[in-house]
N, C-alpha and C. Protein backbone atom coordinates (compact mmCIF):
# COMPACT_ATOMS: atom_id res chain seq x y z
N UNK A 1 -23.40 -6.13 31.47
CA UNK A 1 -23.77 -5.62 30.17
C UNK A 1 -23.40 -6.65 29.10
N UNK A 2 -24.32 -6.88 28.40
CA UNK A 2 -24.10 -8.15 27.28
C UNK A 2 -23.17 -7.08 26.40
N UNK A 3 -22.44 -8.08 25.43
CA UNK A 3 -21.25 -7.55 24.72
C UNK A 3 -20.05 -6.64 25.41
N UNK A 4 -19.96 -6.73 26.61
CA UNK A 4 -19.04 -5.43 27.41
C UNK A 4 -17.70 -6.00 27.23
N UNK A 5 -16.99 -6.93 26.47
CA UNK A 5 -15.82 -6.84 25.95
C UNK A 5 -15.24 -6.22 25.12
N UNK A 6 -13.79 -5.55 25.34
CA UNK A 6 -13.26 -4.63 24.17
C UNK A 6 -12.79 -5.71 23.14
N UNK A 7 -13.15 -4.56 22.23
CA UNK A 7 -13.52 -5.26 20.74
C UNK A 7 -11.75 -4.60 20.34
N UNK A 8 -11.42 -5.50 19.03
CA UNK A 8 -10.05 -5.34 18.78
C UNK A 8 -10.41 -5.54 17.35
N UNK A 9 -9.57 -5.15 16.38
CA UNK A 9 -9.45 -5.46 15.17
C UNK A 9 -10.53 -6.50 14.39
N UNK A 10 -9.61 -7.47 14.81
CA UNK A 10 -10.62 -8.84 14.40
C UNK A 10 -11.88 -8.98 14.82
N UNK A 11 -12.01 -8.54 15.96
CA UNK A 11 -13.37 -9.01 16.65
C UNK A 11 -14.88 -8.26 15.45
N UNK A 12 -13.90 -6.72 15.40
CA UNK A 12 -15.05 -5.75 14.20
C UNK A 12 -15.16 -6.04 12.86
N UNK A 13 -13.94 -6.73 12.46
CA UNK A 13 -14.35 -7.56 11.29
C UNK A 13 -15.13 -8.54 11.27
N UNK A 14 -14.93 -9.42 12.07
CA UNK A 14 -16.39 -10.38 12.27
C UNK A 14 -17.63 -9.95 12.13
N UNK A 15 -17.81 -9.01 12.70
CA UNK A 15 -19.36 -8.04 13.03
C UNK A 15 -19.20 -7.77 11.46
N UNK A 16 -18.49 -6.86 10.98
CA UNK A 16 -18.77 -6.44 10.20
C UNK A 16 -18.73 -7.26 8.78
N UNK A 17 -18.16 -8.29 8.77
CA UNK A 17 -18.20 -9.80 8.01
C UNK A 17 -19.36 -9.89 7.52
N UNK A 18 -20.68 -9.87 8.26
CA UNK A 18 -21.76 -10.19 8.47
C UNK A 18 -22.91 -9.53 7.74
N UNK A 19 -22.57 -8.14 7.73
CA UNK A 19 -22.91 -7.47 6.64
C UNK A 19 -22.72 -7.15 5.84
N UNK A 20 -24.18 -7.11 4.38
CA UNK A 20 -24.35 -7.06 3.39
C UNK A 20 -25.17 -5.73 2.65
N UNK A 21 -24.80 -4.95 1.67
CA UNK A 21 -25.29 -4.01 1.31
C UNK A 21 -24.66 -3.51 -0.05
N UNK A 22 -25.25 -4.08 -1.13
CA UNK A 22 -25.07 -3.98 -2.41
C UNK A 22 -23.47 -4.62 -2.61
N UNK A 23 -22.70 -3.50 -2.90
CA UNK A 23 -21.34 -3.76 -3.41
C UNK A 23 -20.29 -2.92 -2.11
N UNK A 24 -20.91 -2.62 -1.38
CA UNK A 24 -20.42 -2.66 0.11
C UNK A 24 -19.66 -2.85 0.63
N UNK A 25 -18.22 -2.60 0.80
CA UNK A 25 -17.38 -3.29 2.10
C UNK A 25 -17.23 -2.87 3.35
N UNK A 26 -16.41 -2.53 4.39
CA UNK A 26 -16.06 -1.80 5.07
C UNK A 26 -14.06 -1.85 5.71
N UNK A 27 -13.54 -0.93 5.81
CA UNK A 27 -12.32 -1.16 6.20
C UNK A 27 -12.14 -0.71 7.48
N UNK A 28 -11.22 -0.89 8.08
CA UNK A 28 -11.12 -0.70 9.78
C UNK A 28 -10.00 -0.09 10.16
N UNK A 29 -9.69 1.18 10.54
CA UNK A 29 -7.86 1.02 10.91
C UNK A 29 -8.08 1.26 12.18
N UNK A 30 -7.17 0.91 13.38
CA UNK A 30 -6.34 1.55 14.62
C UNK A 30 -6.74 2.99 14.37
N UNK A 31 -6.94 3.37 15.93
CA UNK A 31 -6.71 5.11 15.77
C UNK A 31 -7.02 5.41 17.37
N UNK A 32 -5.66 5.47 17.86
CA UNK A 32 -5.79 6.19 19.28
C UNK A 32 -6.17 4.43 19.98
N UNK A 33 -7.59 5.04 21.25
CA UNK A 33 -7.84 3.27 21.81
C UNK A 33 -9.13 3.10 21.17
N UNK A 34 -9.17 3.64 20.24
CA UNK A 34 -10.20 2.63 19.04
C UNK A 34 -10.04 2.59 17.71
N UNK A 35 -10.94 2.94 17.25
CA UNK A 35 -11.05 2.34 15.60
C UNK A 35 -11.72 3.61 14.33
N UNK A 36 -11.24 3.57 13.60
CA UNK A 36 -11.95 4.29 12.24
C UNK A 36 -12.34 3.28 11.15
N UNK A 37 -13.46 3.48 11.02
CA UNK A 37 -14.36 2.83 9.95
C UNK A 37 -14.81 3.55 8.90
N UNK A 38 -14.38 2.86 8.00
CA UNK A 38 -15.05 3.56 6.56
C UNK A 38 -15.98 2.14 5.49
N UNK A 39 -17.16 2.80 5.04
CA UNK A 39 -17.23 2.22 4.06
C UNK A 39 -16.91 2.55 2.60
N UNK A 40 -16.77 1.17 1.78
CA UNK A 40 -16.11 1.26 0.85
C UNK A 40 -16.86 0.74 -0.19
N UNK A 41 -16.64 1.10 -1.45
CA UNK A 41 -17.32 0.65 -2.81
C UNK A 41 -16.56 0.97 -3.76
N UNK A 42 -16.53 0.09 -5.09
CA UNK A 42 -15.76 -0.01 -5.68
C UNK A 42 -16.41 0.56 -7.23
N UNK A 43 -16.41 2.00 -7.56
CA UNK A 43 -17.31 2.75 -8.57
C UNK A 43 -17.35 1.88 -9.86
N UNK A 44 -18.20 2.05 -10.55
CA UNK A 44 -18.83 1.26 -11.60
C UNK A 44 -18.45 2.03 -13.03
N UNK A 45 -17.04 2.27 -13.26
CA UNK A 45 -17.10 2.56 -14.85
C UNK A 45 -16.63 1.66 -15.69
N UNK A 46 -17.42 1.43 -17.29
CA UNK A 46 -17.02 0.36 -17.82
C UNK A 46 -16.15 0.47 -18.43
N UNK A 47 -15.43 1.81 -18.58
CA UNK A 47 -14.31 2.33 -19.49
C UNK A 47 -12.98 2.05 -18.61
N UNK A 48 -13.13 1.89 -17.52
CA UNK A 48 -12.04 1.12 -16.77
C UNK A 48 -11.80 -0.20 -16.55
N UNK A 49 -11.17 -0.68 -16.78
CA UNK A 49 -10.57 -2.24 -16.61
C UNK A 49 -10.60 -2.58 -15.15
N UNK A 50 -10.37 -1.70 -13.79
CA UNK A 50 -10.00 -1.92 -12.85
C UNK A 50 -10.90 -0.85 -11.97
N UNK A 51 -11.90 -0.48 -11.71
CA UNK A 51 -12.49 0.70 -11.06
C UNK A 51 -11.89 1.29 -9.57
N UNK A 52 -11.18 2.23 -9.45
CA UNK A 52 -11.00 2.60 -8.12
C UNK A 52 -11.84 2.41 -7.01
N UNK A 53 -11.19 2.38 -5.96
CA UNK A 53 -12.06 2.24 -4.63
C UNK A 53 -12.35 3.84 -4.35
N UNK A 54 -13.68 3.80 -3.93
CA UNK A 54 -13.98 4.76 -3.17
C UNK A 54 -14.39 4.45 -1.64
N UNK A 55 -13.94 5.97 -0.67
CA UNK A 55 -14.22 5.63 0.82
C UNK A 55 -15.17 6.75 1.11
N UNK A 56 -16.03 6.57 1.77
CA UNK A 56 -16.76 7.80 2.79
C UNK A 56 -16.26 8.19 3.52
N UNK A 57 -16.68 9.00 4.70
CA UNK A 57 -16.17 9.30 5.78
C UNK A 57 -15.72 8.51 6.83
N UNK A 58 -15.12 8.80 7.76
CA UNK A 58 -14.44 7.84 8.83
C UNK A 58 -15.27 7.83 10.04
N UNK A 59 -16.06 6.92 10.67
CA UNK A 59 -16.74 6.92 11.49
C UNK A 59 -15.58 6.28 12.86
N UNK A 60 -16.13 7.22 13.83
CA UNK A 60 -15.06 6.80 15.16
C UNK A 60 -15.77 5.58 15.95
N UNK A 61 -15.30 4.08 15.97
CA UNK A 61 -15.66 3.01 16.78
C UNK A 61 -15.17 2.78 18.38
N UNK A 62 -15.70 3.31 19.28
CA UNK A 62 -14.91 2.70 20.44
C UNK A 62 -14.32 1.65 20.89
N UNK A 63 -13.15 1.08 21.37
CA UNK A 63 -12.97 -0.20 21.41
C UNK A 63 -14.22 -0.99 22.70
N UNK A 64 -15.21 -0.01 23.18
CA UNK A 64 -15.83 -0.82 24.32
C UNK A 64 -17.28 -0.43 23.58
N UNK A 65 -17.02 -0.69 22.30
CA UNK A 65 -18.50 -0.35 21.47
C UNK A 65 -18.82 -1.84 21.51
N UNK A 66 -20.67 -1.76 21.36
CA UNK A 66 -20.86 -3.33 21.54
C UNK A 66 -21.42 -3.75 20.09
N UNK A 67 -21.96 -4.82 19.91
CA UNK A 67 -22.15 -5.90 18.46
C UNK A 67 -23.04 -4.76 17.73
N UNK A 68 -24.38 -4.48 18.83
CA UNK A 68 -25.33 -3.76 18.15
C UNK A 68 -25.04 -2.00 17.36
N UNK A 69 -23.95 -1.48 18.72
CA UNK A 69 -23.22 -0.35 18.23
C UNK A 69 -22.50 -0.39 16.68
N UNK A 70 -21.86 -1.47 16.79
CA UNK A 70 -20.87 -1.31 15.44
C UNK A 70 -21.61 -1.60 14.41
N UNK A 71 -22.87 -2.37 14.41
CA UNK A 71 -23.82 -2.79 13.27
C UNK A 71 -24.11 -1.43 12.69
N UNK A 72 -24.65 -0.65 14.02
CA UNK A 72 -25.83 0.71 13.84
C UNK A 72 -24.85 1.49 13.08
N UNK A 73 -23.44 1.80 13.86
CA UNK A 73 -22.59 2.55 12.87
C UNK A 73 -21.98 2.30 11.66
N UNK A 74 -22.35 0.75 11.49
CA UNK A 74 -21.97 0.46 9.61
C UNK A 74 -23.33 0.96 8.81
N UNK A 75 -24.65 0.96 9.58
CA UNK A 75 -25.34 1.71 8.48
C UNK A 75 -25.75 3.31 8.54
N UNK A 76 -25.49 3.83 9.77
CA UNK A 76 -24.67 5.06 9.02
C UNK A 76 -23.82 4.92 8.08
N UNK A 77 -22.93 4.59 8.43
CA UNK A 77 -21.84 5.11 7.02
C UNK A 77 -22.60 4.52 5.65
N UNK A 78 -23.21 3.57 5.85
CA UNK A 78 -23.92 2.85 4.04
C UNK A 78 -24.69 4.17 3.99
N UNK A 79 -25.48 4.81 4.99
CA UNK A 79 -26.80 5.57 4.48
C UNK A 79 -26.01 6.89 4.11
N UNK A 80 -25.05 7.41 5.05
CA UNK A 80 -24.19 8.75 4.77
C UNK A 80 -23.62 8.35 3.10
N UNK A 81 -23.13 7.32 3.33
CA UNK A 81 -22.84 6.83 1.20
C UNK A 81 -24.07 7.39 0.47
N UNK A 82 -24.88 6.97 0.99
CA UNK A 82 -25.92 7.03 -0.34
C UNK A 82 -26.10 8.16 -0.20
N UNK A 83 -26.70 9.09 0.59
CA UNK A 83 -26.79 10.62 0.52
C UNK A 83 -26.08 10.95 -0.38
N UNK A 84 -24.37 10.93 0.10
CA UNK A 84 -23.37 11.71 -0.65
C UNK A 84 -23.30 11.42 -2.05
N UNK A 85 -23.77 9.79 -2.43
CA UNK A 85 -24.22 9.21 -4.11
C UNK A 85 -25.21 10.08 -4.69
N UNK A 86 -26.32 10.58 -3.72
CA UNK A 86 -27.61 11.15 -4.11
C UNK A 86 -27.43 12.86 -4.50
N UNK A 87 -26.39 13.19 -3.92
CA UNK A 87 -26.64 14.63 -3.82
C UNK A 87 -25.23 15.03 -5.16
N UNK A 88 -24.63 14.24 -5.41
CA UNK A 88 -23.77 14.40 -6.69
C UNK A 88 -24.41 13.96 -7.82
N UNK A 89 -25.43 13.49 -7.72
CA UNK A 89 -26.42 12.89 -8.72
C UNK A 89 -27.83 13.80 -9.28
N UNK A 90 -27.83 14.60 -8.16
CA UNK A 90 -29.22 15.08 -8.21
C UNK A 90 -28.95 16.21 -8.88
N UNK A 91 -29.46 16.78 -9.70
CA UNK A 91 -29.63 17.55 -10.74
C UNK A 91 -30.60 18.79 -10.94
N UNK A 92 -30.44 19.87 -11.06
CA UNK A 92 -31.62 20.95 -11.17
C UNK A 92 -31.21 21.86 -12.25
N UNK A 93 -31.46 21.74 -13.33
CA UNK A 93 -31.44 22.88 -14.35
C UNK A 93 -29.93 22.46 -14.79
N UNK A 94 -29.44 21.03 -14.52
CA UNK A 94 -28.35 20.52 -15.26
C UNK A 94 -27.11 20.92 -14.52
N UNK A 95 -27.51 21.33 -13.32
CA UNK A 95 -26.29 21.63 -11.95
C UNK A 95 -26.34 20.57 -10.82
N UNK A 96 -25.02 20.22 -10.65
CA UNK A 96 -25.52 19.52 -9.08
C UNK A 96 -25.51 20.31 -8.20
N UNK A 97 -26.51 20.84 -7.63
CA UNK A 97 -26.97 22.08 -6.62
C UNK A 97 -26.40 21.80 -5.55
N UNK A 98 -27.06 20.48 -4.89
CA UNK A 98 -26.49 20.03 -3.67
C UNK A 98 -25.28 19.18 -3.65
N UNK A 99 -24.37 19.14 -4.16
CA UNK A 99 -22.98 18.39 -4.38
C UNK A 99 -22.31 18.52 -2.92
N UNK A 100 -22.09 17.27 -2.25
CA UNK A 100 -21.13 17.34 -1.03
C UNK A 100 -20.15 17.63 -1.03
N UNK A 101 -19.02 18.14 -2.54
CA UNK A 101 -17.80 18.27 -2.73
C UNK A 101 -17.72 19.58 -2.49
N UNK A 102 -16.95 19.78 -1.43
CA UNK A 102 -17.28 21.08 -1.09
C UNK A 102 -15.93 21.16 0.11
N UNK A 103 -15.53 22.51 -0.10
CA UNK A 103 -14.32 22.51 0.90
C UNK A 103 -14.67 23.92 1.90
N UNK A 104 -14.41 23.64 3.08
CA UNK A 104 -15.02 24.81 4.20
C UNK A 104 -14.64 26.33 3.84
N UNK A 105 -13.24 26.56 3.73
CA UNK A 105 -12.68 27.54 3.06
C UNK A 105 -12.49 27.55 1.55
């Protein structure tokens, strides 16, 4: 199997080095025998000097995930971003109807 080496820290930063998508990053931690991935962006207000980081959700990376895997799962998380950008944005009668901020209980 092409790529069938376990991937470690560094190795997913490389991959993920590679990609580009607006103002985009991605961060990586340890978790168990793989990895959590989030992407990251850094919100745009001009009334701040310093804009906080924002993260999405944590996508689970296997450490025996291959080049093409970890690509596919960085754009999930860019596209799950933009949804969650889209649906706090979107507007009906001056409500955000569909807002992802939302807690189960």
């Amino acid at each position: 199997m092409k790529n069938a080496r376990c991937q470690t820290m560094e190795s997913i930063y490389s991959i993920l080095k590679e990609i580009t998508f607006r103002n985009r990053q991605f961060k990586v931690r340890k978790r168990g025998e793989g990895f959590l991935m989030e992407v990251c962006l850094t919100a745009i207000d001009p009334k701040i000097a310093e804009p906080p980081e924002r993260f999405g959700r944590k996508w689970y990376v296997s450490k025996f995930s291959t080049k093409s895997e970890i690509v596919q799962t960085a754009l999930k998380a860019v596209l799950h971003a933009i949804e969650h950008d889209a649906r706090e944005q979107f507007r009906y009668r001056g409500e955000a109807i569909f807002s992802s901020q939302f807690d189960v209980d």
